[in-house]
Protein backbone atom coordinates (compact mmCIF):
# COMPACT_ATOMS: atom_id res chain seq x y z
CA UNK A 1 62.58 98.41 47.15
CA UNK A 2 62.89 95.55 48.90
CA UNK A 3 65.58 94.10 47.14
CA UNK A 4 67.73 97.19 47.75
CA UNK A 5 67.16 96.57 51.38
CA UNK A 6 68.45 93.42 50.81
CA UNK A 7 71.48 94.39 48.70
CA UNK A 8 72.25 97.21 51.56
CA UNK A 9 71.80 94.72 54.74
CA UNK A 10 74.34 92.33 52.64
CA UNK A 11 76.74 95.35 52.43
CA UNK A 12 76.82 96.14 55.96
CA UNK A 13 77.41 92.23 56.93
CA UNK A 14 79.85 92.01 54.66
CA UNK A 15 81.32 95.34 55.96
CA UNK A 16 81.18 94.08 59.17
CA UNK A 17 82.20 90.71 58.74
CA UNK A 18 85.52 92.93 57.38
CA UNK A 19 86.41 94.84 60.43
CA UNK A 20 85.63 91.78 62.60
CA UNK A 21 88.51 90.17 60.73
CA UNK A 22 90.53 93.08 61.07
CA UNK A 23 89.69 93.64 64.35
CA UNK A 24 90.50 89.68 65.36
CA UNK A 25 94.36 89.99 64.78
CA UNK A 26 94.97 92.96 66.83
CA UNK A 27 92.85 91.92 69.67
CA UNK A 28 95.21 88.99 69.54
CA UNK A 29 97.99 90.69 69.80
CA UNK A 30 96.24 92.95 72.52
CA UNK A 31 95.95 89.88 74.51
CA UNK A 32 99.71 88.18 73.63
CA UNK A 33 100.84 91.46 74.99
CA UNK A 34 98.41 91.46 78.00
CA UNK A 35 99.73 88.02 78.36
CA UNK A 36 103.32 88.67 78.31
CA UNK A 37 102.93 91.87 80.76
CA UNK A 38 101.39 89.12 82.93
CA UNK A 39 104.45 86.83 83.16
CA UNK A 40 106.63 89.70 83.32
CA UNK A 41 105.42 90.60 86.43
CA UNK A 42 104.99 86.70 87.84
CA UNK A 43 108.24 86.37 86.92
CA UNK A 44 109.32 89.73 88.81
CA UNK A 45 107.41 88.94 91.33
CA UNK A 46 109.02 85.51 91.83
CA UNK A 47 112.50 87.25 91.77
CA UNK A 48 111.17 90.09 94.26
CA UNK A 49 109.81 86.74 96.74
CA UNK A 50 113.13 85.17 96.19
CA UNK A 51 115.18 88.23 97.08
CA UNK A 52 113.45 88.58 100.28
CA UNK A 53 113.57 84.68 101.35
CA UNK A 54 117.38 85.21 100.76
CA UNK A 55 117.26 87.91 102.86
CA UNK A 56 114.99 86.60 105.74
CA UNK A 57 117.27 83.20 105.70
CA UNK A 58 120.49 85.54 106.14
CA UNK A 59 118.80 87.67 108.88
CA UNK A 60 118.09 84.59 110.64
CA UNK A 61 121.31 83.31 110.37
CA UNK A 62 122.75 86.51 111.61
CA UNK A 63 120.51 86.29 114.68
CA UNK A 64 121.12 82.81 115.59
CA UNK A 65 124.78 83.45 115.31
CA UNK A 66 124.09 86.48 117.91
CA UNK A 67 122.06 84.45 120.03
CA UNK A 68 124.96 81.73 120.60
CA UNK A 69 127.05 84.42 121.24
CA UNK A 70 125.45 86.13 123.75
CA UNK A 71 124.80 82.74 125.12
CA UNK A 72 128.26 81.84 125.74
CA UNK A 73 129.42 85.26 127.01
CA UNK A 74 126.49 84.73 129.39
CA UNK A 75 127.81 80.95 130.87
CA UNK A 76 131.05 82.83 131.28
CA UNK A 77 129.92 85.56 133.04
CA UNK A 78 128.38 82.77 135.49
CA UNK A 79 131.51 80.54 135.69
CA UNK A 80 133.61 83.66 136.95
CA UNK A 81 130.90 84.54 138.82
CA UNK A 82 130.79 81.26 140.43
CA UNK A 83 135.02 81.41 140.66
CA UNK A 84 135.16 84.68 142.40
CA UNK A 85 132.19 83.37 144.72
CA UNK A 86 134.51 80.24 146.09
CA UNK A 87 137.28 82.72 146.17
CA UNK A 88 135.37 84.64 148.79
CA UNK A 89 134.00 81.54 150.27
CA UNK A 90 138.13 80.17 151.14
């Protein structure tokens, strides 16, 4: 009796040691895949972070460039300001 025990609890180790080795390759492929999903998306997100630097630089750009521009139409509405006040003045 005992020794059947025996014989059965070997069975069910060996069983077991079985679909633990079966199991072991397709949990590592679970986890390549959960790895590569992983720098998918770092890698998309990088792109995604890169696209909107690009974008922030040219917005900046585009302001700056407005900002001179108003600047100088705003010293030239001064100097003819300043003109048309000596023309008064003489």
């Amino acid at each position: 009796m005992l020794q059947l025990q025996q014989q059965q609890q070997q069975q069910l180790q060996q069983q077991l040691q079985q679909q633990q080795m079966q199991q072991q390759p397709i949990a590592a492929a679970a986890e390549n895949a959960a790895a590569t999903n992983a720098v998918a998306a770092a890698a998309a997100a990088a792109e995604t972070a890169a696209a909107a630097a690009a974008a922030a630089a040219a917005a900046l750009r585009h302001f700056k460039g407005a900002k001179q521009s108003l600047k100088r139409n705003l010293q030239q509405q001064q100097q003819q300001q300043l003109l048309l006040l000596r023309q008064q003045q003489q």
